[in-house]
Protein backbone atom coordinates (compact mmCIF):
# COMPACT_ATOMS: atom_id res chain seq x y z
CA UNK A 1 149.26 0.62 -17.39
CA UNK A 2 152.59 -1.41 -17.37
CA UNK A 3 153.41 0.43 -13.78
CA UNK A 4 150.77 -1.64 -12.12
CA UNK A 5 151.06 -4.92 -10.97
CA UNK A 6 148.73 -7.40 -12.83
CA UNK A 7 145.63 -7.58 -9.95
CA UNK A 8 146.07 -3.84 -9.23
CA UNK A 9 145.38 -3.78 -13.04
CA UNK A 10 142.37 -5.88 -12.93
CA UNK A 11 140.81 -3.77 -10.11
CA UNK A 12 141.29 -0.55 -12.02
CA UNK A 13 139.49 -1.59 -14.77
CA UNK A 14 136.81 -3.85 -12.63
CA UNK A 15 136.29 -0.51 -10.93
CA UNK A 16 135.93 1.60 -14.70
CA UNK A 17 132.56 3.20 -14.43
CA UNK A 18 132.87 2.91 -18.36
CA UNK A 19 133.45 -0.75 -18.42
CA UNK A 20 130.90 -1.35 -15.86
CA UNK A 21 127.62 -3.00 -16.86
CA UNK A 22 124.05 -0.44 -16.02
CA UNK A 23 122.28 -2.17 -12.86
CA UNK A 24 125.17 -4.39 -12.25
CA UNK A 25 127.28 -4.28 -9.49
CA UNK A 26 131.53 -3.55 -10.28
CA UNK A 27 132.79 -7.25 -11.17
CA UNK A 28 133.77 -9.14 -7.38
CA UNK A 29 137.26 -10.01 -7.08
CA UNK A 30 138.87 -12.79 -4.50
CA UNK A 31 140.45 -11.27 -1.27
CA UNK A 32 143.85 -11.64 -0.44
CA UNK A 33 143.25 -14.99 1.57
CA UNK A 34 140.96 -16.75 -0.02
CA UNK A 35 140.97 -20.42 -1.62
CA UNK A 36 142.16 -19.31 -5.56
CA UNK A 37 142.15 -21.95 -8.28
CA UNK A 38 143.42 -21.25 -11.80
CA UNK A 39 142.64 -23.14 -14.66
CA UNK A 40 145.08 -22.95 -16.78
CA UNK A 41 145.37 -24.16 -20.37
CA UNK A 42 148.87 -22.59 -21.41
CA UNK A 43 147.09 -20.01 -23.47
CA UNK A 44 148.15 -16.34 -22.96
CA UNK A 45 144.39 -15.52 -21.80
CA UNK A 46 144.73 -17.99 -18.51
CA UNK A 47 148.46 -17.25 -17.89
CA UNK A 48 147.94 -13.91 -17.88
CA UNK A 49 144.90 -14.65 -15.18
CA UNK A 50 147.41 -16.77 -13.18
CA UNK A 51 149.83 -13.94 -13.16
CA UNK A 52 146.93 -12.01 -11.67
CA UNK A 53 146.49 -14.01 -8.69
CA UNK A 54 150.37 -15.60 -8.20
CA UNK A 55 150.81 -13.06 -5.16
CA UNK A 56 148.01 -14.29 -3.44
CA UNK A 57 149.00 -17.17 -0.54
CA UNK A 58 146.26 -19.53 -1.36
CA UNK A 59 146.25 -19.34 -5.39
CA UNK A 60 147.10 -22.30 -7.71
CA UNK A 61 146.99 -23.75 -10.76
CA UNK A 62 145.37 -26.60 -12.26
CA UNK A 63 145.66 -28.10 -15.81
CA UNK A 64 143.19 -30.18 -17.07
CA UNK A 65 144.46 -33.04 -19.74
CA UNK A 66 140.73 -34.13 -21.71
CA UNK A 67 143.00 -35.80 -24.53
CA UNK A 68 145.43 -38.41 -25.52
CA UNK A 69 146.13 -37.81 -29.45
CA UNK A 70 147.70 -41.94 -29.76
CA UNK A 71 147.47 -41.49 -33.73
CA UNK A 72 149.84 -38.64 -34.27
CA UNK A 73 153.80 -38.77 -34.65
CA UNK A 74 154.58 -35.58 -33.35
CA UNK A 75 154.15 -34.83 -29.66
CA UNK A 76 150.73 -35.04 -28.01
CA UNK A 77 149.19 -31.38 -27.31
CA UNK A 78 148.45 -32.02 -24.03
CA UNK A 79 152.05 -32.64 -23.51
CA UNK A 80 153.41 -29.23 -25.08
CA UNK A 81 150.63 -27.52 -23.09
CA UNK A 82 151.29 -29.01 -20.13
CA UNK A 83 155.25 -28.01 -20.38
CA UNK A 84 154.00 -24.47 -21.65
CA UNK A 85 151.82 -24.22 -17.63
CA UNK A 86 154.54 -25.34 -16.05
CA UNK A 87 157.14 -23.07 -17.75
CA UNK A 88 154.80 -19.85 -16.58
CA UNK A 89 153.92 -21.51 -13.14
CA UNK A 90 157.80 -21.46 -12.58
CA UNK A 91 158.13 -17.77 -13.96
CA UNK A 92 155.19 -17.11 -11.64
CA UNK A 93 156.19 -18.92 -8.66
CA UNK A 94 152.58 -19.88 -8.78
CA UNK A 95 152.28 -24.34 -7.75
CA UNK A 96 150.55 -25.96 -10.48
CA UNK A 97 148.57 -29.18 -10.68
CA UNK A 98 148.08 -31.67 -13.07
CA UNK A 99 144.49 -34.07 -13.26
CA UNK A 100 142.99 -35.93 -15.80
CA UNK A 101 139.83 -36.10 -17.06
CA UNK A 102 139.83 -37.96 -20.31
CA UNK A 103 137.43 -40.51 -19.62
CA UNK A 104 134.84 -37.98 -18.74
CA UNK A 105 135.38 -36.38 -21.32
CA UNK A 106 135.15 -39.17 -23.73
CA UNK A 107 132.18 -40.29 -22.53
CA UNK A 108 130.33 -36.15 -21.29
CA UNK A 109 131.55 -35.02 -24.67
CA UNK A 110 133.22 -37.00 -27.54
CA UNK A 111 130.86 -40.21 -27.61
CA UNK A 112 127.71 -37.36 -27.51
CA UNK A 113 129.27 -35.64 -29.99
CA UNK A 114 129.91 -38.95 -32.35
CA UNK A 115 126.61 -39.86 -31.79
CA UNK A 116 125.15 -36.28 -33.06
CA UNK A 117 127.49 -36.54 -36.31
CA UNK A 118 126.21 -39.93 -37.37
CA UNK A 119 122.96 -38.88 -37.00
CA UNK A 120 123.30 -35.76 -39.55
CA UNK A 121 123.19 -32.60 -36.91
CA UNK A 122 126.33 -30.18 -36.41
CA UNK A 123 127.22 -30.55 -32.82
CA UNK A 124 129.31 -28.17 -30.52
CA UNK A 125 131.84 -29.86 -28.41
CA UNK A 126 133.21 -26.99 -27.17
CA UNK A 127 130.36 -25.55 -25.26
CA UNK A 128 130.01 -29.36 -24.15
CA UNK A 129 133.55 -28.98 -22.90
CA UNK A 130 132.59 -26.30 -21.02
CA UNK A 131 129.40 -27.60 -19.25
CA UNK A 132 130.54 -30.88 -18.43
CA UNK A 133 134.52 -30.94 -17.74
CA UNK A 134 135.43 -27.24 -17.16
CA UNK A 135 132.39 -26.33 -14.86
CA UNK A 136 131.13 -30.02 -14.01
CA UNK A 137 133.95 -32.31 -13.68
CA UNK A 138 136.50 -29.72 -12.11
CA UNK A 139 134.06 -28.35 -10.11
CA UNK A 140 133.49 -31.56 -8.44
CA UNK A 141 137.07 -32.15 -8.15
CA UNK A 142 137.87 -28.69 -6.38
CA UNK A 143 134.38 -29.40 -4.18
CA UNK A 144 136.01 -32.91 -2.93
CA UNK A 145 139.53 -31.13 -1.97
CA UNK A 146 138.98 -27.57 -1.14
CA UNK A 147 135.26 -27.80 0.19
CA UNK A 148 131.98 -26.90 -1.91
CA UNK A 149 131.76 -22.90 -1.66
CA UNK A 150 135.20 -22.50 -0.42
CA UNK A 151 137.43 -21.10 -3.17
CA UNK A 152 137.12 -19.14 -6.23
CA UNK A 153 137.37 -20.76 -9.90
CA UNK A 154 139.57 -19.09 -12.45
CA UNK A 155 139.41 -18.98 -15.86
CA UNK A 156 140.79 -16.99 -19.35
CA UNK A 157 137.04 -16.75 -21.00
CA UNK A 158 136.13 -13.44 -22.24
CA UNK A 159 133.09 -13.04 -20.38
CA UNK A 160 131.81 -11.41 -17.26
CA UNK A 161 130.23 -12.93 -14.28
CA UNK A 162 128.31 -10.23 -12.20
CA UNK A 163 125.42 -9.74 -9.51
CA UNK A 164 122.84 -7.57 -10.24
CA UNK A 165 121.92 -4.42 -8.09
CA UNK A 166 118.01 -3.63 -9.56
CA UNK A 167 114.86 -5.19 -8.05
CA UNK A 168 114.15 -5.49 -11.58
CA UNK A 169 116.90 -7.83 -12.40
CA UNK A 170 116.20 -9.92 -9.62
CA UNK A 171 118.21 -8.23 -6.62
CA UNK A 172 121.76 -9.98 -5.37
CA UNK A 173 121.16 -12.60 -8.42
CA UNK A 174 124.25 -13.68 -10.84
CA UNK A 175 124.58 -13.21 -14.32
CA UNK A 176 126.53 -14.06 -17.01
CA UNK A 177 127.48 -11.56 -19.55
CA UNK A 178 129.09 -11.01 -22.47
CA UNK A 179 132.89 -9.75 -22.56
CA UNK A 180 133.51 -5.96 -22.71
CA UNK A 181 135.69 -6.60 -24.92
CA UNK A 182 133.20 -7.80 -28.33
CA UNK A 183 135.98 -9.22 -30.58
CA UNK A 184 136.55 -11.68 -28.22
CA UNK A 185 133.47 -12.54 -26.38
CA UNK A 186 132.67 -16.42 -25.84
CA UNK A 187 129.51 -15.92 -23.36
CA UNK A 188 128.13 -18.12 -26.67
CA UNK A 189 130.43 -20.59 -25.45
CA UNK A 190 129.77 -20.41 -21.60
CA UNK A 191 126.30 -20.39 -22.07
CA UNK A 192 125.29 -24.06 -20.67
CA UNK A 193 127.63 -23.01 -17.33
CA UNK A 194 125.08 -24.47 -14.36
CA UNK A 195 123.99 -21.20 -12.44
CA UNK A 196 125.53 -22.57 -9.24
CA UNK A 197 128.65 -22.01 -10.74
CA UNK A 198 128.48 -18.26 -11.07
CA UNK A 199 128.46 -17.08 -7.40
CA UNK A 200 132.20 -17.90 -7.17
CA UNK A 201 133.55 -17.84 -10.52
CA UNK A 202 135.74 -15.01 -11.69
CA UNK A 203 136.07 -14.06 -15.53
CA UNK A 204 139.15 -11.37 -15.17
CA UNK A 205 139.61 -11.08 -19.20
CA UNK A 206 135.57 -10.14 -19.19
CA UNK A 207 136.83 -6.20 -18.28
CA UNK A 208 140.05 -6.27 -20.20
CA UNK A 209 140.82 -5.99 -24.00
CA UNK A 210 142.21 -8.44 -26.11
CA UNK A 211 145.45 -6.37 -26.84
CA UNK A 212 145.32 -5.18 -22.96
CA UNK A 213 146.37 -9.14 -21.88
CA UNK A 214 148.68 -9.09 -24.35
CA UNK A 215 150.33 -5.80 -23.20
CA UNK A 216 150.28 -7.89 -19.53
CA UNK A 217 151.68 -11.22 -21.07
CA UNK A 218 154.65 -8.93 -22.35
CA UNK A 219 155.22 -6.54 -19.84
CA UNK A 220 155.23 -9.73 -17.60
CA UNK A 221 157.66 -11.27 -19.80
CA UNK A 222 155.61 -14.38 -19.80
CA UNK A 223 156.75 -17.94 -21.57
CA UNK A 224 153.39 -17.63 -23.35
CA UNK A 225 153.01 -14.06 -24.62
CA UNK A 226 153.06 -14.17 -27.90
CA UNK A 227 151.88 -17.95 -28.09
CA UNK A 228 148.81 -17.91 -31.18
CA UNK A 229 145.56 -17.98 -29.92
CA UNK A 230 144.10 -21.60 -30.15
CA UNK A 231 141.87 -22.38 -33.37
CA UNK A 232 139.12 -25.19 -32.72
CA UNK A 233 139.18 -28.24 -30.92
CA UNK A 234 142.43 -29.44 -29.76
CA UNK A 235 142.45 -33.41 -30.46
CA UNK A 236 141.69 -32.11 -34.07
CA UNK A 237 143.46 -28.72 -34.40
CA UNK A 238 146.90 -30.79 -33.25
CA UNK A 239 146.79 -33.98 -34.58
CA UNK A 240 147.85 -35.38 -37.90
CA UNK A 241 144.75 -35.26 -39.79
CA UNK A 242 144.34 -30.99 -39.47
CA UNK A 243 140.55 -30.83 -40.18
CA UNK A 244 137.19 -32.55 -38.66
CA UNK A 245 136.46 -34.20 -41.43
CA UNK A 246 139.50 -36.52 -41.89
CA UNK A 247 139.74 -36.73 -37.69
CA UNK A 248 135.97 -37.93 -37.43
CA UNK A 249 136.26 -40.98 -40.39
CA UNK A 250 138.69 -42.78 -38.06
CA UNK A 251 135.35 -42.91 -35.73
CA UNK A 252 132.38 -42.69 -37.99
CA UNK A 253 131.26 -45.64 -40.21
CA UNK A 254 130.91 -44.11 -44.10
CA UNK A 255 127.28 -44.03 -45.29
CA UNK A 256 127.17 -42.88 -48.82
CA UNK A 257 124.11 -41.53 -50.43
CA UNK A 258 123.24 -38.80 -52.91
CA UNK A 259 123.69 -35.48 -53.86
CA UNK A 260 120.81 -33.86 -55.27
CA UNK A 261 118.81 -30.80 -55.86
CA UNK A 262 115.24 -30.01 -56.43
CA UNK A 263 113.36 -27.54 -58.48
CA UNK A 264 112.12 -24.62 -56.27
CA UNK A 265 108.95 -24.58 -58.26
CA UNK A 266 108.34 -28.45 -59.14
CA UNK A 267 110.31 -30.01 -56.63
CA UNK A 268 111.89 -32.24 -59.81
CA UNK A 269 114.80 -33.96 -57.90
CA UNK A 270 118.05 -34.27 -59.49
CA UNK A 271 121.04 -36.46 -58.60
CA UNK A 272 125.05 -34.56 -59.17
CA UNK A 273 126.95 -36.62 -57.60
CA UNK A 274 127.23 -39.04 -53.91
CA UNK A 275 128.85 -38.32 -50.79
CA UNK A 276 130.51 -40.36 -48.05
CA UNK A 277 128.22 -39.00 -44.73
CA UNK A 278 126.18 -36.84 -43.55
CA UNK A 279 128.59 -35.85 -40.73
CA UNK A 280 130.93 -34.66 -43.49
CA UNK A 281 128.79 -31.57 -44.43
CA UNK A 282 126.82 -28.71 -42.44
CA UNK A 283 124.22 -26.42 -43.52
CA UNK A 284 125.22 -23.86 -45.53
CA UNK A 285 129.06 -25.23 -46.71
CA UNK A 286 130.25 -25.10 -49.80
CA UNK A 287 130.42 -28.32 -51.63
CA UNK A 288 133.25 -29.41 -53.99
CA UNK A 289 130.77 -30.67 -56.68
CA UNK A 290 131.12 -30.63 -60.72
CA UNK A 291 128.06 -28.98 -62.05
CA UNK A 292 128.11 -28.55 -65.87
CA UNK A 293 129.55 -24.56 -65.89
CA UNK A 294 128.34 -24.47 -69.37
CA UNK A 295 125.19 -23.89 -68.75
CA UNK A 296 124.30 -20.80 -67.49
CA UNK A 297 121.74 -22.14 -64.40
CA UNK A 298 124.76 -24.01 -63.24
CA UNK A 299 127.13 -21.83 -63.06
CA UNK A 300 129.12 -20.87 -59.63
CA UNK A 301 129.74 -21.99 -56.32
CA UNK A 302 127.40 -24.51 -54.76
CA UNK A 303 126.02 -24.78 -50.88
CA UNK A 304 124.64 -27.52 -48.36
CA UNK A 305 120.57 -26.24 -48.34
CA UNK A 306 119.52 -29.28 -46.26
CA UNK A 307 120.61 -33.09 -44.74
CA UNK A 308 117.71 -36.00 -45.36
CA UNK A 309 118.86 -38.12 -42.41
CA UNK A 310 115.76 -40.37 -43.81
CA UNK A 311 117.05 -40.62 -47.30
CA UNK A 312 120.74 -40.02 -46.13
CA UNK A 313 120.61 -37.36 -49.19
CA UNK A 314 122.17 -34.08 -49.01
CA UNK A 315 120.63 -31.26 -50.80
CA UNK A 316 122.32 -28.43 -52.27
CA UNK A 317 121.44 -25.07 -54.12
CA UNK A 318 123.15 -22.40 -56.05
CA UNK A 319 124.72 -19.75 -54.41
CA UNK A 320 126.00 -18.79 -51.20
CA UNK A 321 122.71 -16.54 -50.75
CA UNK A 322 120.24 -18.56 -51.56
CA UNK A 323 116.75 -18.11 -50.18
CA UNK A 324 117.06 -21.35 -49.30
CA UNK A 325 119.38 -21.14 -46.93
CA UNK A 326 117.72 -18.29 -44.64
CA UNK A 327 115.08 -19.02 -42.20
CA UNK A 328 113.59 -16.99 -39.33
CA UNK A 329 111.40 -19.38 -37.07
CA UNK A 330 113.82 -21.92 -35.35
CA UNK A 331 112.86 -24.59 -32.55
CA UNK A 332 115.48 -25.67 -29.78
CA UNK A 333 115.25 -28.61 -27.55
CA UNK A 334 117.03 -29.52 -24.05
CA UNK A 335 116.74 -26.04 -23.45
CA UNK A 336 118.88 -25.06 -20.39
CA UNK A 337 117.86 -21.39 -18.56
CA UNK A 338 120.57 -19.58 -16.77
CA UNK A 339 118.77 -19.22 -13.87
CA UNK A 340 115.50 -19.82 -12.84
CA UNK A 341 113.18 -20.91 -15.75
CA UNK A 342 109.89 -18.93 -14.28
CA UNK A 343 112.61 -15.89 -14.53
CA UNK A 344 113.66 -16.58 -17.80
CA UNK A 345 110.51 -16.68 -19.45
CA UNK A 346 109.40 -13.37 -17.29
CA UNK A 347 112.95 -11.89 -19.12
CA UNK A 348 111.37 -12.54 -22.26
CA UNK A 349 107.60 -11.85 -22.09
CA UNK A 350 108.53 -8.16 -20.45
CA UNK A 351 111.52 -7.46 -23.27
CA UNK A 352 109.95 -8.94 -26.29
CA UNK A 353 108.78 -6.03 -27.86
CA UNK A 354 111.63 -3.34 -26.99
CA UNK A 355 113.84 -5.64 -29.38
CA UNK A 356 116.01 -6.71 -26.69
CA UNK A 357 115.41 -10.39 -26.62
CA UNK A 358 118.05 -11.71 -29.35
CA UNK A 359 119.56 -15.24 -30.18
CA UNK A 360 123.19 -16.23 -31.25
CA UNK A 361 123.77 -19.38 -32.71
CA UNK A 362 127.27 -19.10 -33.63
CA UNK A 363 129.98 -17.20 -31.58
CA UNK A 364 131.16 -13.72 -32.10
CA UNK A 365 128.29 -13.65 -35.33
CA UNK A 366 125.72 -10.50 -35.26
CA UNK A 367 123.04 -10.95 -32.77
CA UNK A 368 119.61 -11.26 -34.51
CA UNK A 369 116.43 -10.06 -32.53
CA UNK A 370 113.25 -12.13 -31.28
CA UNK A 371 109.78 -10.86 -32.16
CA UNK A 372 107.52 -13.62 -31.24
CA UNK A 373 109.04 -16.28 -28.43
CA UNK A 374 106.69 -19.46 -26.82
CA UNK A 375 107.47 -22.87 -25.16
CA UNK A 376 105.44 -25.10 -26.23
CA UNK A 377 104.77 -29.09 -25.14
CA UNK A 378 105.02 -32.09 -27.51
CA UNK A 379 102.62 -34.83 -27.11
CA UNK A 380 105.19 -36.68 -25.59
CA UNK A 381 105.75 -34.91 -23.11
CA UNK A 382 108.89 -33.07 -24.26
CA UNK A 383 109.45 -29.31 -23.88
CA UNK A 384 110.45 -27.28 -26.75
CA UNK A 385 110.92 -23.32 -27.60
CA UNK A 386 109.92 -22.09 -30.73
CA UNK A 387 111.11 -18.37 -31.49
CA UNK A 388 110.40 -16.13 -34.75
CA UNK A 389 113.30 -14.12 -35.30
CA UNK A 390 112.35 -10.54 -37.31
CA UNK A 391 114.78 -11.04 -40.27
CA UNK A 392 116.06 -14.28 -41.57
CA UNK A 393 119.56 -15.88 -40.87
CA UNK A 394 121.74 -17.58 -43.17
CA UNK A 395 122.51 -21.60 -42.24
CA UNK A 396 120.70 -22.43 -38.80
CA UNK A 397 122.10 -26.18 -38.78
CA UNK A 398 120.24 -28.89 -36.58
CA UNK A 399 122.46 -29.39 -33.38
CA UNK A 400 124.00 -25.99 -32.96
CA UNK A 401 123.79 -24.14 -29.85
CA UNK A 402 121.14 -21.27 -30.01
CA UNK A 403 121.81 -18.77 -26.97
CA UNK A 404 119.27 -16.43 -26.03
CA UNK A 405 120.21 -13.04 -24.69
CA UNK A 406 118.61 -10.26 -22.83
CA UNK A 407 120.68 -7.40 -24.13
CA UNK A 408 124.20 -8.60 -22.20
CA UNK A 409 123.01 -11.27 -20.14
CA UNK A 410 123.20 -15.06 -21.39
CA UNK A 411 119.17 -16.42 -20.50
CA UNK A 412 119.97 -19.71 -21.40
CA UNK A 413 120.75 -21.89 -24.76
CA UNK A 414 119.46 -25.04 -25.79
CA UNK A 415 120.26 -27.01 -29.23
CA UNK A 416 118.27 -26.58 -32.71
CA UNK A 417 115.56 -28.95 -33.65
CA UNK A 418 114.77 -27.17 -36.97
CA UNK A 419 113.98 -24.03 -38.64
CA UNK A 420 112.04 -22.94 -41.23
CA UNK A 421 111.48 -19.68 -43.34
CA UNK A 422 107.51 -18.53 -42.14
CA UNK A 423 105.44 -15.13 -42.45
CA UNK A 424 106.73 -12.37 -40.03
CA UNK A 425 103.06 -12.17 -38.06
CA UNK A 426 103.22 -16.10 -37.77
């Protein structure tokens, strides 16, 4: 493999019949001339997809700073990253640019995300990120300079964007689908990505491996390649503070309230303790709690069962598998199809009952099937999709992403209302 040069690479493996996708076309690659943009975020992933396209006469970088970390003594991530893009643009002889989107994102994705914490749901800024700054924001930027359909959009996500070649898939339409490559696969995280996007967006890590790129970054001899993958959200993962928790109080007003439990059969409720918000905890964490370990029905590890935004109370129960904490009917809202919605639901009336219809509402976690799907109206007029799943899953927390999937292919996500534990034929 190290003989080849890094796009001769990618089209060998684009072209694999055993990495290809059935009634899919091979993945579509940029020709020699076109408009290429890179986005680059000094990962080995995107510098490795740079390093791809650096021979081509109209490819560039661009690096997008969403974050100023003004709290933290040591230097600002954005900073090292941008040094890191620059360092491989140099090696690759490939121009980078620099733009800033920090106010969009403080207002697309930070203040939402504030505003979900404080109001007791688990948010996920990262697939925010994605939907608003990576493929809203920058596309807007590249449609002002480079005209709107005119070049091809970059990126280091582990997915695969690809046009279908079956009347029964909807002939000539785009798809988004998971990664060959299943350890690393973030189609969870892509999955709000406005369809318009997909025509002229190439995923090259979507056909490669995860130890493949790095084989590239070294063979390459690339400033990045053996830089750690990065672990959650920058502004938090690289400033002082370490965690979410101690990052989010600088922005979130502390509302204490009680710990409790209740009696499964009598619904007694008990107070253990207080805590400091209801943005600190998520459904199903473990909670650092003294419980008298004397007695025997209080003995072991304790775990988030519910949030009372009304009561600000949190609710716990005993044991990390607790009944409690598994549920198999859950309701999104804002629910965003990857496509057309009339398709969508046609996807998931004709699939239902083969078991391929299946929902993820955390990345990379083990897809659990659909058996009874319907969209349903509120009286107020609000749209909402209630789905019975046909074995219960552990900690479905309010204001997660839930992505539905037709075997590979992403049919859209939307966040969780609620979910509850009901009978299988209900």
């Amino acid at each position: 493999m190290a003989c080849l040069k890094p796009f001769e690479q990618l089209a060998k493996f684009a072209a694999s019949q055993c990495r290809q996708v059935p009634g899919y076309q091979p993945m579509k690659l940029p020709s020699k001339f076109d408009n290429i943009v890179i986005a680059m975020s000094s990962g080995v992933d995107s510098s490795v997809a740079a390093a791809m396209f650096s021979g081509f006469p109209n490819a560039c970088g661009i690096y997008m700073q969403n974050w100023t970390e003004t709290r933290s003594e040591r230097e600002p991530c954005h900073e090292r990253d941008w040094k890191d893009v620059q360092k491989v643009g140099a090696h690759l002889n490939l121009p980078v640019e620099k733009v800033n989107f920090e106010q969009d994102y403080w207002l697309d994705v930070f203040e939402p995300m504030l505003r979900d914490y404080e109001q007791g749901v688990t948010p996920n800024p990262d697939i925010g990120c994605n939907r608003f700054i990576k493929f809203g924001k920058l596309r807007a930027h590249l449609d002002a300079s480079l005209g709107t359909g005119n070049y091809w959009l970059v990126t280091g996500h582990y997915s695969r964007v690809l046009q279908t070649e079956s009347k029964a898939l909807g002939l000539n339409s785009w798809h988004l689908l998971r990664a060959f490559y299943a350890p690393k696969d973030q189609s969870y995280y892509l999955s709000q990505v406005p369809s318009a996007a997909l025509p002229a967006l190439c995923l090259p890590m979507g056909v490669l491996t995860k130890p493949e790129v790095r084989e590239m970054a070294h063979d390459l001899r690339l400033p990045t390649a053996h830089k750690p993958d990065s672990q959650g959200i920058c502004f938090v993962a690289n400033s002082q503070h370490g965690k979410i928790s101690r990052f989010l109080e600088q922005y979130i007003p502390s509302h204490a309230g009680e710990i409790i439990t209740l009696d499964p059969i009598t619904g007694e409720r008990t107070e253990w303790g207080r805590h400091t918000g209801l943005w600190n905890y998520t459904i199903g964490q473990k909670v650092g709690i003294s419980m008298p370990q004397g007695d025997p029905r209080y003995q072991g590890a304790w775990f988030v069962a519910d949030k009372r935004v009304d009561t600000n109370e949190i609710v716990i129960c005993k044991g990390r598998d607790n009944p409690s904490l598994y549920k198999n009917r859950v309701v999104l809202k804002d629910f965003s199809p990857l496509g057309n919605l009339n398709d969508v639901q046609e996807a998931v009336k004709n699939n239902l009952a083969g078991g391929a219809i299946h929902i993820q509402y955390r990345s990379l976690q083990e897809p659990a099937k659909v058996s009874r799907c319907c969209w349903e109206t509120t009286e107020a007029g609000e749209s909402r999709l209630v789905m019975t799943l046909e074995q219960k899953q552990r900690a479905m927390a309010p204001g997660q992403y839930c992505t539905i999937y037709h075997k590979e292919r992403i049919l859209g996500s939307g966040t969780i209302l609620a979910s509850d534990a009901v009978e299988a034929n209900k």
